[in-house]
C-alpha atoms as a PDB file:
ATOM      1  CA  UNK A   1       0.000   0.000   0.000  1.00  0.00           C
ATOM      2  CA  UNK A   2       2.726   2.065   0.836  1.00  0.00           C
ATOM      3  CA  UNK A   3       4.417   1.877  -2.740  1.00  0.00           C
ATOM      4  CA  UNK A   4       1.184   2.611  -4.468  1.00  0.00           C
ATOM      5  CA  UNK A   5       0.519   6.027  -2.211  1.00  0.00           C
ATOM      6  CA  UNK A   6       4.493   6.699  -3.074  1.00  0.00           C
ATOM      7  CA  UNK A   7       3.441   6.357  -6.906  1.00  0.00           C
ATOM      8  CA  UNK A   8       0.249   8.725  -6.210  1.00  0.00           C
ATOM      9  CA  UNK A   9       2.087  11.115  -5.115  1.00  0.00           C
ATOM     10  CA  UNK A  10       5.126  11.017  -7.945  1.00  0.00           C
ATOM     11  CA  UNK A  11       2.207  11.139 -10.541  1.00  0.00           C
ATOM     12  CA  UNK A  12       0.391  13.753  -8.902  1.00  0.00           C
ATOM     13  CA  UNK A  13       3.621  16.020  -9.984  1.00  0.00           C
ATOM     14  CA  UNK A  14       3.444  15.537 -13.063  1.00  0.00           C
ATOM     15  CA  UNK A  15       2.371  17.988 -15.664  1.00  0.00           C
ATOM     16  CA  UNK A  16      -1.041  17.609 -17.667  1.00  0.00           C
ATOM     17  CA  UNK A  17       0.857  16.558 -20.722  1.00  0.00           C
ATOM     18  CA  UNK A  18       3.042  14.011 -19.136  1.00  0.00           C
ATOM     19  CA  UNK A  19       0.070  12.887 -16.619  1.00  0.00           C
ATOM     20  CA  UNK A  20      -2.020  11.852 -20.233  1.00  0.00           C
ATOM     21  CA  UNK A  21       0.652  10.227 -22.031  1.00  0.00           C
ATOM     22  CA  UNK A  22       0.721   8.159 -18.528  1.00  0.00           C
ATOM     23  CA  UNK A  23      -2.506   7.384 -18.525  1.00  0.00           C
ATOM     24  CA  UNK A  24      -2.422   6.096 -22.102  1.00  0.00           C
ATOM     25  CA  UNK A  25       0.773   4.291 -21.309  1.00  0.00           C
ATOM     26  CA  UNK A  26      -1.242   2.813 -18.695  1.00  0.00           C
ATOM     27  CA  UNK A  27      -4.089   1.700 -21.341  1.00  0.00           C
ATOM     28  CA  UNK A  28      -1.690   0.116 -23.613  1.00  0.00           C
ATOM     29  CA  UNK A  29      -0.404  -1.745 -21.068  1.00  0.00           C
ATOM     30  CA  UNK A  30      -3.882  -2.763 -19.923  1.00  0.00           C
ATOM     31  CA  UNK A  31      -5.035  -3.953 -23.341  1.00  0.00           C
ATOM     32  CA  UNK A  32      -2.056  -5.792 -23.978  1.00  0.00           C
ATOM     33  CA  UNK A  33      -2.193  -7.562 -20.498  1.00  0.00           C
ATOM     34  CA  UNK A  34      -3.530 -11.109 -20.101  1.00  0.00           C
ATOM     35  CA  UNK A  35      -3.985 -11.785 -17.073  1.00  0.00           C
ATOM     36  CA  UNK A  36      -7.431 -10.782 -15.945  1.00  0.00           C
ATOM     37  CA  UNK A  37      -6.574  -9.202 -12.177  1.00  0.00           C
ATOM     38  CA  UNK A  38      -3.178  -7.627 -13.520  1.00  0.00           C
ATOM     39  CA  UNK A  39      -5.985  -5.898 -16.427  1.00  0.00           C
ATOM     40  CA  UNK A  40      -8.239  -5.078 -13.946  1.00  0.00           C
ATOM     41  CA  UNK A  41      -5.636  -3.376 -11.653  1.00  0.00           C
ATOM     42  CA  UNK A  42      -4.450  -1.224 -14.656  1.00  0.00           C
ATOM     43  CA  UNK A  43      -7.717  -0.208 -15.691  1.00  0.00           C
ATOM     44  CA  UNK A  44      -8.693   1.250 -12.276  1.00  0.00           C
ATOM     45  CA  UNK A  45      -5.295   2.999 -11.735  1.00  0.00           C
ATOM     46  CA  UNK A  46      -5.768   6.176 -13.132  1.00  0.00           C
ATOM     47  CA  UNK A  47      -9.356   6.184 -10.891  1.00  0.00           C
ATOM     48  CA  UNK A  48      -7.840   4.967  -7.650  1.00  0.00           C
ATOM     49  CA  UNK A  49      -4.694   7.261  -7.781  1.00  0.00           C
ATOM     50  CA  UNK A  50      -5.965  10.541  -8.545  1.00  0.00           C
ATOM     51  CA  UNK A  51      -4.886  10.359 -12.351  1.00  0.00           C
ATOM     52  CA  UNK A  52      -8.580  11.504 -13.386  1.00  0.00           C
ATOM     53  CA  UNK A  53     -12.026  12.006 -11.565  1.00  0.00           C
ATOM     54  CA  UNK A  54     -13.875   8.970 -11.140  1.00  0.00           C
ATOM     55  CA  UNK A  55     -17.563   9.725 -12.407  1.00  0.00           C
ATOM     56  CA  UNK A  56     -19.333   7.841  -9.549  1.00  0.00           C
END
């Protein structure tokens, strides 16, 4: 948990331009990824870190 607070916070830095092209990065790798969970956790990362407003 700790790590993924440490990675917030690094990515909460960043400017808008380089915060999108992580996010895409991010949806590459999440299209590309087989395993189900590993997807799942990639897909939700931008939500659960502060990378974009969740629309719930």
């Amino acid at each position: 948990m700790k790590v993924l607070e440490r990675v917030a916070h690094l990515v909460a830095q960043l400017s808008s331009d380089q915060r999108s092209e992580f996010i895409d990065l991010i949806g590459s790798m999440a299209a590309k990824e087989a395993d189900p969970s590993r997807r799942e956790f990639l897909e939700g990362f931008p939500g659960g870190s502060g990378l974009v407003e969740d629309d719930y």
